[in-house]
N, C-alpha and C. Protein backbone atom coordinates (compact mmCIF):
# COMPACT_ATOMS: atom_id res chain seq x y z
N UNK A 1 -110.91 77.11 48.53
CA UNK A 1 -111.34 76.98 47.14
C UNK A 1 -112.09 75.68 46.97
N UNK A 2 -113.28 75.91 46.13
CA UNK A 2 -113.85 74.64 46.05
C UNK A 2 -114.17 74.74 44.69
N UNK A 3 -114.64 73.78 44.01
CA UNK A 3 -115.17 74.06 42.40
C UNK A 3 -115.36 72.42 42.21
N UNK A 4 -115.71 71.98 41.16
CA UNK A 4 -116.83 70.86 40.43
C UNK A 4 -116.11 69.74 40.25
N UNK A 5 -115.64 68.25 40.52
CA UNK A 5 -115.26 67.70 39.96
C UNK A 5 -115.63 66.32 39.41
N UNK A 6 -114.98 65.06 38.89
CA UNK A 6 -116.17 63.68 39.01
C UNK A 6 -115.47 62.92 39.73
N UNK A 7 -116.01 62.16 40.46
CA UNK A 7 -115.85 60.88 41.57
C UNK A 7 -114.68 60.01 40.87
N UNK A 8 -114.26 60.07 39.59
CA UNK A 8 -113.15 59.48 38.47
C UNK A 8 -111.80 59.88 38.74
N UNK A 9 -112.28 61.10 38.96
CA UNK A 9 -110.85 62.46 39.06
C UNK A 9 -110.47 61.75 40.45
N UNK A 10 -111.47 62.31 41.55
CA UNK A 10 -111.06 61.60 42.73
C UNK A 10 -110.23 59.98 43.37
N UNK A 11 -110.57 59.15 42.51
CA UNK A 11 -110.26 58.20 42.65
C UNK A 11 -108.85 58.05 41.97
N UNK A 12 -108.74 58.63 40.68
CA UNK A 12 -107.11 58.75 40.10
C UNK A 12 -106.31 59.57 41.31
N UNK A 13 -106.88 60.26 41.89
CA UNK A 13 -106.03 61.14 42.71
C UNK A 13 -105.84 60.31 43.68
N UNK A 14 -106.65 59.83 44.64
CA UNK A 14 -106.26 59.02 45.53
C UNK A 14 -105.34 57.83 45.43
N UNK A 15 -105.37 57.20 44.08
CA UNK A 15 -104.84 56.38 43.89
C UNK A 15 -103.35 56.60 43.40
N UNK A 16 -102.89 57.63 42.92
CA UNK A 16 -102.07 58.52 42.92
C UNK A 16 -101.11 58.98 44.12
N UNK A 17 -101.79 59.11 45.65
CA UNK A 17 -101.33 59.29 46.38
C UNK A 17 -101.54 58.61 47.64
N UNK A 18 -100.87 57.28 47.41
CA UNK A 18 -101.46 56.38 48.47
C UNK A 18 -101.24 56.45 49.83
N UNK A 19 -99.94 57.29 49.82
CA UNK A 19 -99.18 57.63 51.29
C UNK A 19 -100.18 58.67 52.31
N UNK A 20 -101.28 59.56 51.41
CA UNK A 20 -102.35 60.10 52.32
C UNK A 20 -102.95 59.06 53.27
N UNK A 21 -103.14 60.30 54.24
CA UNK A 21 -103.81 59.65 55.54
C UNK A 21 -105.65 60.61 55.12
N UNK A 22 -106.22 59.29 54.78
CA UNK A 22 -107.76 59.85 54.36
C UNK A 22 -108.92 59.34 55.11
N UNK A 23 -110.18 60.27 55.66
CA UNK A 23 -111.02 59.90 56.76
C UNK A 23 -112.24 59.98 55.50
N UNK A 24 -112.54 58.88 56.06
CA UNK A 24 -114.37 58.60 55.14
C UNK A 24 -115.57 59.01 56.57
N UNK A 25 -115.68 60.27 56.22
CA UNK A 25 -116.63 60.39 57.10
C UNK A 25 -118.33 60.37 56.60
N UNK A 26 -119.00 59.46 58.14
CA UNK A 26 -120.47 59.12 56.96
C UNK A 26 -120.00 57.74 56.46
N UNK A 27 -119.29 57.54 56.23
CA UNK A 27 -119.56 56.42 56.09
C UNK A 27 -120.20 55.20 55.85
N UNK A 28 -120.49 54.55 56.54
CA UNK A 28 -121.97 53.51 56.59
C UNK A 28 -121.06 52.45 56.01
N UNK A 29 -121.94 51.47 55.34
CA UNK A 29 -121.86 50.06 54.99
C UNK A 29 -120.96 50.14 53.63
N UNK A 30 -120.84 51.29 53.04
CA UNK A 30 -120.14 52.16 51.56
C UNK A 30 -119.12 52.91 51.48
N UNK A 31 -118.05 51.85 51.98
CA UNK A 31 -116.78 53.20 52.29
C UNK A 31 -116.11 53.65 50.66
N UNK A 32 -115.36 54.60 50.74
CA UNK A 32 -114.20 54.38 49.93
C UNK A 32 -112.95 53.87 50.28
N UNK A 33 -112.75 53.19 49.18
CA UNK A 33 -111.46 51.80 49.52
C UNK A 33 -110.10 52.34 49.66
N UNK A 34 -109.99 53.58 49.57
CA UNK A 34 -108.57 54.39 49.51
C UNK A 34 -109.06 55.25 50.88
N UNK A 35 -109.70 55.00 51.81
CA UNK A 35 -109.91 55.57 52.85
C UNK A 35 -108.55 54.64 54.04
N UNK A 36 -108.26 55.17 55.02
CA UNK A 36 -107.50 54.79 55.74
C UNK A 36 -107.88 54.30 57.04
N UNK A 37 -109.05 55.95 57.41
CA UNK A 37 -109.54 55.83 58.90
C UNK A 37 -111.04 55.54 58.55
N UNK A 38 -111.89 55.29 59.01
CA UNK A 38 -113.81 55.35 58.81
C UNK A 38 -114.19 55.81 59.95
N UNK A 39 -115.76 56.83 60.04
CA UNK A 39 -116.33 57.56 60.52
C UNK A 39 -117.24 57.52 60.81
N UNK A 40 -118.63 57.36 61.99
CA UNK A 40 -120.04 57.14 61.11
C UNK A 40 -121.03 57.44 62.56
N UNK A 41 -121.88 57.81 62.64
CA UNK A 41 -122.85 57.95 64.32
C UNK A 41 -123.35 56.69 64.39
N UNK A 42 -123.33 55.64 63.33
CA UNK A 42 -123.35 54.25 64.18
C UNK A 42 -122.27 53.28 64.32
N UNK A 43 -122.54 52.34 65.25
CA UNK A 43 -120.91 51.57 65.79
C UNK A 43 -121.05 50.68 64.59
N UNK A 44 -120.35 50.70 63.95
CA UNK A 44 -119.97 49.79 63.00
C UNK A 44 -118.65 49.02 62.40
N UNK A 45 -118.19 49.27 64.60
CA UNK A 45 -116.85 48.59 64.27
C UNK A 45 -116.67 47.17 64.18
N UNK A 46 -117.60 46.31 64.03
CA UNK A 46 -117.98 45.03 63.33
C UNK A 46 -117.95 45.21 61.71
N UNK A 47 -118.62 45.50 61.22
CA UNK A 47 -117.94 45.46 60.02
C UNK A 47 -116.87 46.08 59.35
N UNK A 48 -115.91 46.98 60.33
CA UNK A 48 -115.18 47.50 59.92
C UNK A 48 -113.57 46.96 60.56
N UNK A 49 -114.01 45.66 60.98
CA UNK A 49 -113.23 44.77 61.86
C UNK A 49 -111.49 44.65 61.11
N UNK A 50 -110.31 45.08 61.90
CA UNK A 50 -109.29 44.98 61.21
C UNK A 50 -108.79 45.96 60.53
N UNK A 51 -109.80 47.47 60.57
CA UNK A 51 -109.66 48.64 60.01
C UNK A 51 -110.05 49.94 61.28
N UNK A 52 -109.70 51.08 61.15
CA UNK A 52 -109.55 51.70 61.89
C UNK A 52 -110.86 52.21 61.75
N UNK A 53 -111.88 52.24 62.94
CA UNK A 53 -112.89 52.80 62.69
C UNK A 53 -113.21 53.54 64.11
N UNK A 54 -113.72 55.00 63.62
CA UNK A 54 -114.08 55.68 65.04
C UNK A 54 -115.90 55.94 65.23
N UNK A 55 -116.46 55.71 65.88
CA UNK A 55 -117.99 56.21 66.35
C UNK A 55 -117.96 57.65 66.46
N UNK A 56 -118.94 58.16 65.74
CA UNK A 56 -119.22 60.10 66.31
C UNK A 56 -119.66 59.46 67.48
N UNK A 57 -119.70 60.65 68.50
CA UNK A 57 -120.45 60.67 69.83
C UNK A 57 -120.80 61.94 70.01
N UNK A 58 -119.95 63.10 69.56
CA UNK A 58 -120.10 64.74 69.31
C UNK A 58 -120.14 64.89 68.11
N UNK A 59 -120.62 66.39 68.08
CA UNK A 59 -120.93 67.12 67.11
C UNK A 59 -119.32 67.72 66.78
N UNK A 60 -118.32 67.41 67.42
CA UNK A 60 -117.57 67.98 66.96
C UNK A 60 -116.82 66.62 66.76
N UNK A 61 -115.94 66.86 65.54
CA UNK A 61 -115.33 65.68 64.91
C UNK A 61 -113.76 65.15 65.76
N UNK A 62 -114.00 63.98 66.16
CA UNK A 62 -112.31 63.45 67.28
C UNK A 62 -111.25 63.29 66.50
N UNK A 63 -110.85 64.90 65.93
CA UNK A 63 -109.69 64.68 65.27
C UNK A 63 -108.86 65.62 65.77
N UNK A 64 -107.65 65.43 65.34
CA UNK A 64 -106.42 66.91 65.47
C UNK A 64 -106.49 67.61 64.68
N UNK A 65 -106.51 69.06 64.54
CA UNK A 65 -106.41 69.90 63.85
C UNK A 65 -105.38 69.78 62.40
N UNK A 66 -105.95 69.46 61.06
CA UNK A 66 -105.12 68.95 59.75
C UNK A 66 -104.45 67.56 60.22
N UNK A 67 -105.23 66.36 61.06
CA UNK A 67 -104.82 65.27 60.69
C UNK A 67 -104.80 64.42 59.50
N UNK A 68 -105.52 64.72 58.95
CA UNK A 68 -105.85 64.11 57.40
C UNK A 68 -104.96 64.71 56.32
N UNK A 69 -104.45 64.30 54.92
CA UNK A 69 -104.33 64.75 53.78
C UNK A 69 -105.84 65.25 53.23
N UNK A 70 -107.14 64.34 53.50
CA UNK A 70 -108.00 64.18 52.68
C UNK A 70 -109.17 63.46 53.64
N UNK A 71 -110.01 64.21 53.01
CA UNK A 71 -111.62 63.64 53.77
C UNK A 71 -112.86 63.82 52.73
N UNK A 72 -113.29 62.24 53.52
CA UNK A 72 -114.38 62.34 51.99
C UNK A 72 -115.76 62.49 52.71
N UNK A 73 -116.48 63.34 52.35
CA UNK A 73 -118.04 63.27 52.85
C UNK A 73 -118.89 63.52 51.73
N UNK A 74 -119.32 61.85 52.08
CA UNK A 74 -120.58 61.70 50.39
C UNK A 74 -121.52 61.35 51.11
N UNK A 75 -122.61 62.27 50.64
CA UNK A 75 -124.05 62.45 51.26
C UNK A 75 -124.00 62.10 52.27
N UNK A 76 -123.59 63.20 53.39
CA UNK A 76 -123.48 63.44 54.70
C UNK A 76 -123.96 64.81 55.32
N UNK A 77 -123.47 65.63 54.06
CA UNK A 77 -123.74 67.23 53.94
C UNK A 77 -124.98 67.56 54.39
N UNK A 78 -126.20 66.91 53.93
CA UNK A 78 -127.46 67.07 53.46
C UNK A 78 -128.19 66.33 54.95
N UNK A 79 -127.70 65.50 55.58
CA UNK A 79 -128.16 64.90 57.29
C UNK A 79 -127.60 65.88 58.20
N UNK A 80 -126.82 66.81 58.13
CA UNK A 80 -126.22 66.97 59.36
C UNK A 80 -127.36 68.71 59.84
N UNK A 81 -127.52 68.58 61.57
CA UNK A 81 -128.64 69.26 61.49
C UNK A 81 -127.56 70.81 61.60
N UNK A 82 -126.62 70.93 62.18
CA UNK A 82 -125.64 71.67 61.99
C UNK A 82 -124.70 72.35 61.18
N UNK A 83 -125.04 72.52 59.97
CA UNK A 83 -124.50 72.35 58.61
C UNK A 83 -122.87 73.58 58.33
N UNK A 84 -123.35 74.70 59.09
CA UNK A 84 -122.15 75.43 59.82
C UNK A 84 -120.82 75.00 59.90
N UNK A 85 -121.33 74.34 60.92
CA UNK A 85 -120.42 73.96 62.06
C UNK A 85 -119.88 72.65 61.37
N UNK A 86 -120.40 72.00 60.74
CA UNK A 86 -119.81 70.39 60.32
C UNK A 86 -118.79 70.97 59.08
N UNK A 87 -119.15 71.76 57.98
CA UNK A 87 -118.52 72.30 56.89
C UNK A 87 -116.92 72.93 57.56
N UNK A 88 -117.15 73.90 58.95
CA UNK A 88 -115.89 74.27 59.51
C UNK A 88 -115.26 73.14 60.05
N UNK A 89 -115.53 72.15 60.60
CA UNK A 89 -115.08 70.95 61.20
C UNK A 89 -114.09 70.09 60.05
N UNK A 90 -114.89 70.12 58.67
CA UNK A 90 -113.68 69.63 57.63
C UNK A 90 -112.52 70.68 57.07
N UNK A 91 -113.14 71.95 57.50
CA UNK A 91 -111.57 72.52 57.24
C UNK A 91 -110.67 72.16 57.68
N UNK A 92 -111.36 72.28 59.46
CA UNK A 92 -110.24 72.19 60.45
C UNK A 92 -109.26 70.73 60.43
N UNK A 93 -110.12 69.56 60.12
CA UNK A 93 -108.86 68.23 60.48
C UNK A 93 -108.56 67.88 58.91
N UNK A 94 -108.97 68.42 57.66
CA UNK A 94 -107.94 68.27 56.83
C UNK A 94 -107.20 69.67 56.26
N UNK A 95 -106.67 69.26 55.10
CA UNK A 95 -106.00 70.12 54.30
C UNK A 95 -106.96 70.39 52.72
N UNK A 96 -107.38 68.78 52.58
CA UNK A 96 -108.35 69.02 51.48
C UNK A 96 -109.60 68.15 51.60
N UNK A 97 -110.28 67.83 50.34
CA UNK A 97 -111.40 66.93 50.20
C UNK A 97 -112.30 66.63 49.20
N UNK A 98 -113.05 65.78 49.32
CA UNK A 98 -114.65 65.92 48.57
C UNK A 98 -115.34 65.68 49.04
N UNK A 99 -116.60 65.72 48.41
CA UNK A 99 -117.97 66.59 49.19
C UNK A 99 -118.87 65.67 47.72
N UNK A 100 -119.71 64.80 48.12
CA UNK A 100 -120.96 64.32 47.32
C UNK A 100 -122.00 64.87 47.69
N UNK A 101 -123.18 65.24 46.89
CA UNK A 101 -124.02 65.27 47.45
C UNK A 101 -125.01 65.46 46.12
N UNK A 102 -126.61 65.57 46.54
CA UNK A 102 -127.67 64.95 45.88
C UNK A 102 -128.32 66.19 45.44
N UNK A 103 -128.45 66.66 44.26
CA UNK A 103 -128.72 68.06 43.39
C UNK A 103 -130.36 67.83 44.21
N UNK A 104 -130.97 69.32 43.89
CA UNK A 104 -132.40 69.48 43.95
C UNK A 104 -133.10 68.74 43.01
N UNK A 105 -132.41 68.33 42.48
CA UNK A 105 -133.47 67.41 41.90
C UNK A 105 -133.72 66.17 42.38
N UNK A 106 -132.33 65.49 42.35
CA UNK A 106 -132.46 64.19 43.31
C UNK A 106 -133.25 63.63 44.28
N UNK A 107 -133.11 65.38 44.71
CA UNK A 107 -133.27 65.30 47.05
C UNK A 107 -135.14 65.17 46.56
N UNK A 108 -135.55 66.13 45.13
CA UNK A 108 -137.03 65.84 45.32
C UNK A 108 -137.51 64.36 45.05
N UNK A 109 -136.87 64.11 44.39
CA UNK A 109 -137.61 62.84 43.21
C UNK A 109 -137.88 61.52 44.16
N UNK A 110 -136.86 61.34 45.49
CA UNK A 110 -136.61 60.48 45.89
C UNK A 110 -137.78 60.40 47.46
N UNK A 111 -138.51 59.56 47.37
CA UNK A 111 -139.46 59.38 48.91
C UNK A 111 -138.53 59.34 50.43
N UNK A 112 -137.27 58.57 50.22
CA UNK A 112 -136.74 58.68 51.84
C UNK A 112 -136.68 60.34 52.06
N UNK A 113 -135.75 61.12 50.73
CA UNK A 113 -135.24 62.38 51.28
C UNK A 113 -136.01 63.14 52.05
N UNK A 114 -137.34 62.54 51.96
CA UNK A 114 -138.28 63.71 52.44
C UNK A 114 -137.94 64.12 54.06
N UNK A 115 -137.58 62.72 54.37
CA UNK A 115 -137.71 62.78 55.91
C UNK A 115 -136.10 63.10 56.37
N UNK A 116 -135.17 62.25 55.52
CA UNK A 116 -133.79 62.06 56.09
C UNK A 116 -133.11 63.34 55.53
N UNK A 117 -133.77 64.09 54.99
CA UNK A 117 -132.59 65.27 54.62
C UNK A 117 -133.26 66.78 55.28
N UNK A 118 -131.83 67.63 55.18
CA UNK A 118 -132.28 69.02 56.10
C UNK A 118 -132.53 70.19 55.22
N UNK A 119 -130.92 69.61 54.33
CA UNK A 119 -130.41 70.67 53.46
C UNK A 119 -130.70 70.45 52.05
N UNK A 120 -130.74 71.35 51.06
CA UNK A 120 -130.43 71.15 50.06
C UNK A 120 -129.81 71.98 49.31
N UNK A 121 -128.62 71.72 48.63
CA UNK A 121 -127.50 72.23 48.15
C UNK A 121 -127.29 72.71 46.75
N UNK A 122 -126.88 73.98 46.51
CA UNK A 122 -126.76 73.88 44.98
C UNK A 122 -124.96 74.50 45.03
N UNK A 123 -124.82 74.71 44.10
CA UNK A 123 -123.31 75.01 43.37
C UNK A 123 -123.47 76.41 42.68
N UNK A 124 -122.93 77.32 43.09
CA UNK A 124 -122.64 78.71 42.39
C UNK A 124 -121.16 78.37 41.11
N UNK A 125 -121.34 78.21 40.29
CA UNK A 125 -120.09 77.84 39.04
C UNK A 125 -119.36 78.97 38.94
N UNK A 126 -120.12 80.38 39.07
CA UNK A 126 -118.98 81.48 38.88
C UNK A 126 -118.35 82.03 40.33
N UNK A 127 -119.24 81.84 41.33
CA UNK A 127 -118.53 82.16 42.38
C UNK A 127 -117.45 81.04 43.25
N UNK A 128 -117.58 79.84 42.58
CA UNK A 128 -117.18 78.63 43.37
C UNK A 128 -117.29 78.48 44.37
N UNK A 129 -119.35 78.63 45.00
CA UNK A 129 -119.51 78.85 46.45
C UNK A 129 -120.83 77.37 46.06
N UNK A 130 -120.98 77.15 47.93
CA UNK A 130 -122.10 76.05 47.72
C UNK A 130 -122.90 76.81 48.12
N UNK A 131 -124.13 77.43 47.94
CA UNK A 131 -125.14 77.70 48.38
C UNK A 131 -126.35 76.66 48.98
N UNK A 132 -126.75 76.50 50.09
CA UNK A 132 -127.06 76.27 51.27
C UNK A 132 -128.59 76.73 51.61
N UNK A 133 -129.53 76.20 51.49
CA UNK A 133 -130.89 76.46 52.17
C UNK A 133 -131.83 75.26 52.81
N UNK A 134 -132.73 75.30 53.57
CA UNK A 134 -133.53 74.37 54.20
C UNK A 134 -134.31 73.71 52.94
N UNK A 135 -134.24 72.36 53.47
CA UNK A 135 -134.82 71.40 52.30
C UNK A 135 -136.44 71.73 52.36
N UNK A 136 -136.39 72.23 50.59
CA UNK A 136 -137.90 72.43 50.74
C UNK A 136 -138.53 71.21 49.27
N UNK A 137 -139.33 70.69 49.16
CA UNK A 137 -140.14 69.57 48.65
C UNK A 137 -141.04 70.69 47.55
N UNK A 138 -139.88 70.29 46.18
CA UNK A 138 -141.16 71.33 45.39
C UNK A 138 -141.84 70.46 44.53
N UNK A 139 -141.71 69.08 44.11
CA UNK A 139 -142.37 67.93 43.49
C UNK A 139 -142.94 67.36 44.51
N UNK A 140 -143.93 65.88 44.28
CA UNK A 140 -144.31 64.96 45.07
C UNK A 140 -143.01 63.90 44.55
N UNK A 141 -142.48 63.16 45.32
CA UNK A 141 -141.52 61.95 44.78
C UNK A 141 -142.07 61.03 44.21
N UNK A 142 -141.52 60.61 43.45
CA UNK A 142 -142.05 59.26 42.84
C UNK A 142 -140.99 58.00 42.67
N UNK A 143 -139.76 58.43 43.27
CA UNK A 143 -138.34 57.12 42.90
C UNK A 143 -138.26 56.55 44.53
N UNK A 144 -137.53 55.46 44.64
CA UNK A 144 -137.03 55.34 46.10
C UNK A 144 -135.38 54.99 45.60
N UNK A 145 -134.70 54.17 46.61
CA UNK A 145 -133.08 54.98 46.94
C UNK A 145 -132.50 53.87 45.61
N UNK A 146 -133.51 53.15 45.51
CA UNK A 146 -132.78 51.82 44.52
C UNK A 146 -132.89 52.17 43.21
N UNK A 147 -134.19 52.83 42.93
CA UNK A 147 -134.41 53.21 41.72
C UNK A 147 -133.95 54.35 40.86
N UNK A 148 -133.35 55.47 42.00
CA UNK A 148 -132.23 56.75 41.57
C UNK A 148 -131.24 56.11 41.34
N UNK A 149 -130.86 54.52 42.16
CA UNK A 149 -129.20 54.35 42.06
C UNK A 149 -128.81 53.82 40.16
N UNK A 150 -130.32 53.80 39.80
CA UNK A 150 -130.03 53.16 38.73
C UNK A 150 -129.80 54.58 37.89
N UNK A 151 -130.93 55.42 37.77
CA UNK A 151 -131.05 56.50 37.52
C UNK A 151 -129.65 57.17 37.30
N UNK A 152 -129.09 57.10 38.50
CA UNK A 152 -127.41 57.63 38.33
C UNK A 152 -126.67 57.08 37.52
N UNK A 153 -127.08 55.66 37.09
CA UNK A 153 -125.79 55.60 35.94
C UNK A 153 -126.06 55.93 34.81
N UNK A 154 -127.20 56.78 34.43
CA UNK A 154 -127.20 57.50 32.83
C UNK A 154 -126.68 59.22 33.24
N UNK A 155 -127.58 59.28 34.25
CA UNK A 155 -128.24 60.62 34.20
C UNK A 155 -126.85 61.51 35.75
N UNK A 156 -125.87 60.69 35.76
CA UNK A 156 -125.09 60.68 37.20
C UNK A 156 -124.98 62.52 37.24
N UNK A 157 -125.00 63.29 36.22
CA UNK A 157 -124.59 65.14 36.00
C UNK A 157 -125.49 65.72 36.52
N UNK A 158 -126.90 65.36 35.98
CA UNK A 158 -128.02 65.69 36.84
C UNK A 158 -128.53 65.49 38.35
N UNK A 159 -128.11 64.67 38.56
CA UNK A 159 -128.34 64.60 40.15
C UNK A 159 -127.18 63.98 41.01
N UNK A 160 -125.97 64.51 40.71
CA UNK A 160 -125.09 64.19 42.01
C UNK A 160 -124.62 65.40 41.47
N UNK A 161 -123.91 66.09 42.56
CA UNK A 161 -122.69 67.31 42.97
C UNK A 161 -121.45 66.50 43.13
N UNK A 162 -120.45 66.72 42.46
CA UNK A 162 -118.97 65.97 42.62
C UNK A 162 -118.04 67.34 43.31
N UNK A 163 -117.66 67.43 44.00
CA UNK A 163 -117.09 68.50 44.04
C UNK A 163 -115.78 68.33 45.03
N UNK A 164 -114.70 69.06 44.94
CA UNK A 164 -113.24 68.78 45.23
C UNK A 164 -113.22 70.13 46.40
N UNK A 165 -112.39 70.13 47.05
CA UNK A 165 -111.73 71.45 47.39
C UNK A 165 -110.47 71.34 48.23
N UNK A 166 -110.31 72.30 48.89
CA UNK A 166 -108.60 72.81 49.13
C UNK A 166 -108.60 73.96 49.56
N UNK A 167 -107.90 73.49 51.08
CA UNK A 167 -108.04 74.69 51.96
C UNK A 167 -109.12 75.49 52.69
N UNK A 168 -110.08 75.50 52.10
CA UNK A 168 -110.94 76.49 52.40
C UNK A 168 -112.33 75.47 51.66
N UNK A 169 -113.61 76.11 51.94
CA UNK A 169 -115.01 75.60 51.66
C UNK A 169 -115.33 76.46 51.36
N UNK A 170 -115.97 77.33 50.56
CA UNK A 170 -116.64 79.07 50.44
C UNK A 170 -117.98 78.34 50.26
N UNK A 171 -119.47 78.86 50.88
CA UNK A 171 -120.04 78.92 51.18
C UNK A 171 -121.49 79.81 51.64
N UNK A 172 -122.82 79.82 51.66
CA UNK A 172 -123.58 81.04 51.64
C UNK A 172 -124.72 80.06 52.61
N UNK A 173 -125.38 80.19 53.73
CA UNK A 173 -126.40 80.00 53.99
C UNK A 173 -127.49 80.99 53.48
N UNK A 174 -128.46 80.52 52.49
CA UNK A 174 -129.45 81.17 52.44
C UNK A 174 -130.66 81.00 52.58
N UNK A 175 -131.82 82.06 52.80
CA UNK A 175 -132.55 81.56 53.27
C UNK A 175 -133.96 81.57 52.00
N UNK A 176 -135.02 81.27 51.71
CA UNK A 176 -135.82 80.74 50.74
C UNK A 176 -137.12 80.80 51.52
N UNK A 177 -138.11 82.23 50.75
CA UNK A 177 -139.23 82.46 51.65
C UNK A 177 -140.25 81.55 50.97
N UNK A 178 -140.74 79.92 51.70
CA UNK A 178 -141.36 78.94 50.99
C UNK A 178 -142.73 79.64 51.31
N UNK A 179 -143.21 80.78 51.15
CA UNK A 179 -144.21 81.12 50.74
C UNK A 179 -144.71 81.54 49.65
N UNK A 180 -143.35 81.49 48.73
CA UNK A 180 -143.57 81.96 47.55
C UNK A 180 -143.38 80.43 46.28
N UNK A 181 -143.32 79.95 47.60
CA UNK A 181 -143.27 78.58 46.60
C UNK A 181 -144.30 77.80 46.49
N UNK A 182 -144.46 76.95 45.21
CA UNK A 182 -145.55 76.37 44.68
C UNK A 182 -145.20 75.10 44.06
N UNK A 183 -145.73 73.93 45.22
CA UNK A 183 -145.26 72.28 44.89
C UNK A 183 -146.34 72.14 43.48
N UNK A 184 -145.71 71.32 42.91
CA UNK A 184 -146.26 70.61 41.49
C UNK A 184 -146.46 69.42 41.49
N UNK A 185 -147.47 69.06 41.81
CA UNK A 185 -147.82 67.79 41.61
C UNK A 185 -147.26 66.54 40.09
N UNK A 186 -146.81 65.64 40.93
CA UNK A 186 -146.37 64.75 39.67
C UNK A 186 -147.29 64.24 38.76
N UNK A 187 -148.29 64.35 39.29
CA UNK A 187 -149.85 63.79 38.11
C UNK A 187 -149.64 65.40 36.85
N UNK A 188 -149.50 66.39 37.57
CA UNK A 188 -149.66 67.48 36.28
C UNK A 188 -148.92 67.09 35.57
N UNK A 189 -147.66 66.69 35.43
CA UNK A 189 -146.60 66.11 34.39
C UNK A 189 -147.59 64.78 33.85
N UNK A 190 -147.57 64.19 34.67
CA UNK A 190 -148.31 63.03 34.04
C UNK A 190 -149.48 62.95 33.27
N UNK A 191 -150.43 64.00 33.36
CA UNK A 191 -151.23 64.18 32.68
C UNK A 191 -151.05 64.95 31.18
N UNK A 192 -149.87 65.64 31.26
CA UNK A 192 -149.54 66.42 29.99
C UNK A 192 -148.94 65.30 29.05
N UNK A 193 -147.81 64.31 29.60
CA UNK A 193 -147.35 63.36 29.12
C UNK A 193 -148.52 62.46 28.12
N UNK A 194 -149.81 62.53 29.33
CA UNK A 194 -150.93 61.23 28.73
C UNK A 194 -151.47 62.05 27.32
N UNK A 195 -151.75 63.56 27.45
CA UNK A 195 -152.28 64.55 26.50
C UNK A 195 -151.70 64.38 25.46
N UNK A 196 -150.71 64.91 25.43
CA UNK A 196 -149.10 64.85 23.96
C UNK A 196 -149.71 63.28 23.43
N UNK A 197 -149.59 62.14 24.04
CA UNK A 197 -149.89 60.76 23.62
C UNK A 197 -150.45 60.57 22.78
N UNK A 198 -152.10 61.36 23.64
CA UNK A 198 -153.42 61.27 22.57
C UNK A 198 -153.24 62.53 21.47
N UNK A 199 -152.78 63.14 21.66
CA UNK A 199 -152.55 64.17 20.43
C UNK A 199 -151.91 63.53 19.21
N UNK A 200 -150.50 62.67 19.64
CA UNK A 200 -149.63 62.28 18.56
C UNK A 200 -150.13 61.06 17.88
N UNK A 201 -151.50 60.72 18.83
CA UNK A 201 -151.47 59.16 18.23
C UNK A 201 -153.12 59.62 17.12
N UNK A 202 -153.85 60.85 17.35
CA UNK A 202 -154.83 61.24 16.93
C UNK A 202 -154.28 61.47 15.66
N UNK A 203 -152.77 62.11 15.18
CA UNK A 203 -152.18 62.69 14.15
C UNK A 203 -152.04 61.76 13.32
């Protein structure tokens, strides 16, 4: 079961249950502080000095089968070229989790995603499934990673996925015939924006 939640919820919960054994996988330089173990494909057991930190080296995750209470993967979903196989991999070493990740809107708006992301993810609300397709670029970007981070603190509903689950991940790879798709240039917005201007200021 998976379904919608906010990064708030998560953190009361964790904090709630401190005796979990919780893996921050993905990781990087941004852990969560109620994490126990850390995770990441670079060695970053220098800064993680005094804390338990493991290096990926495989595609398959160096855990025991339900070692964890809890595993967190925030924007990790969206890098991994395996997306399958990594989603079954968090069943297997926890019991539960959360899952961040960066709405279609985000993944467009932003110049790194272009290159660093595979996937892009949406949320089925009535089926409580993630639906799953190859990252396709239907804007030109115009933000970079500093300027969404600000972005997120008004607008955080619109472009992050919070999402919880338990037990299970339900899930759909699908596929998206980008021939039927048609990028929009950010000047066409911009030019309608400049139009409306001179209209309202002609009035």
């Amino acid at each position: 079961m998976i379904k919608r939640t906010s990064k708030q919820f998560i953190e009361n919960l964790l904090l709630n249950n401190q005796k979990w054994k919780i893996l921050d996988i993905g990781c990087g330089y941004s852990p969560n502080n109620r994490a126990t173990v850390f995770c990441d494909t670079q060695d970053l057991s220098e800064f993680y000095k005094g804390k338990k930190f493991i290096k990926l080296e495989d595609k398959k995750l160096p855990f025991e089968n339900k070692e964890f209470d809890f595993v967190i993967a925030s924007h990790v979903m969206e890098h991994v070229e395996d997306v399958d196989f990594f989603i079954n991999e968090l069943q297997r070493i926890a019991y539960k989790g959360y899952i961040e990740l960066p709405t279609k809107l985000e993944d467009n708006l932003v110049f790194e995603n272009k290159n660093d992301h595979i996937w892009q993810i949406d949320f089925d609300d009535v089926k409580n499934k993630l639906i799953i397709n190859k990252r396709i670029q239907y804007i030109e970007p115009i933000l970079t990673v500093s300027s969404i981070k600000k972005l997120n603190e008004i607008f955080r509903k619109s472009l992050v996925l919070e999402l919880q689950w338990e037990n299970s991940i339900d899930y759909i790879l699908e596929k998206v015939d980008i021939k039927n798709i048609k990028k929009t240039s950010i000047l066409t917005f911009f030019r309608k924006y400049i139009s409306k201007k001179i209209r309202t200021f002609i009035r």
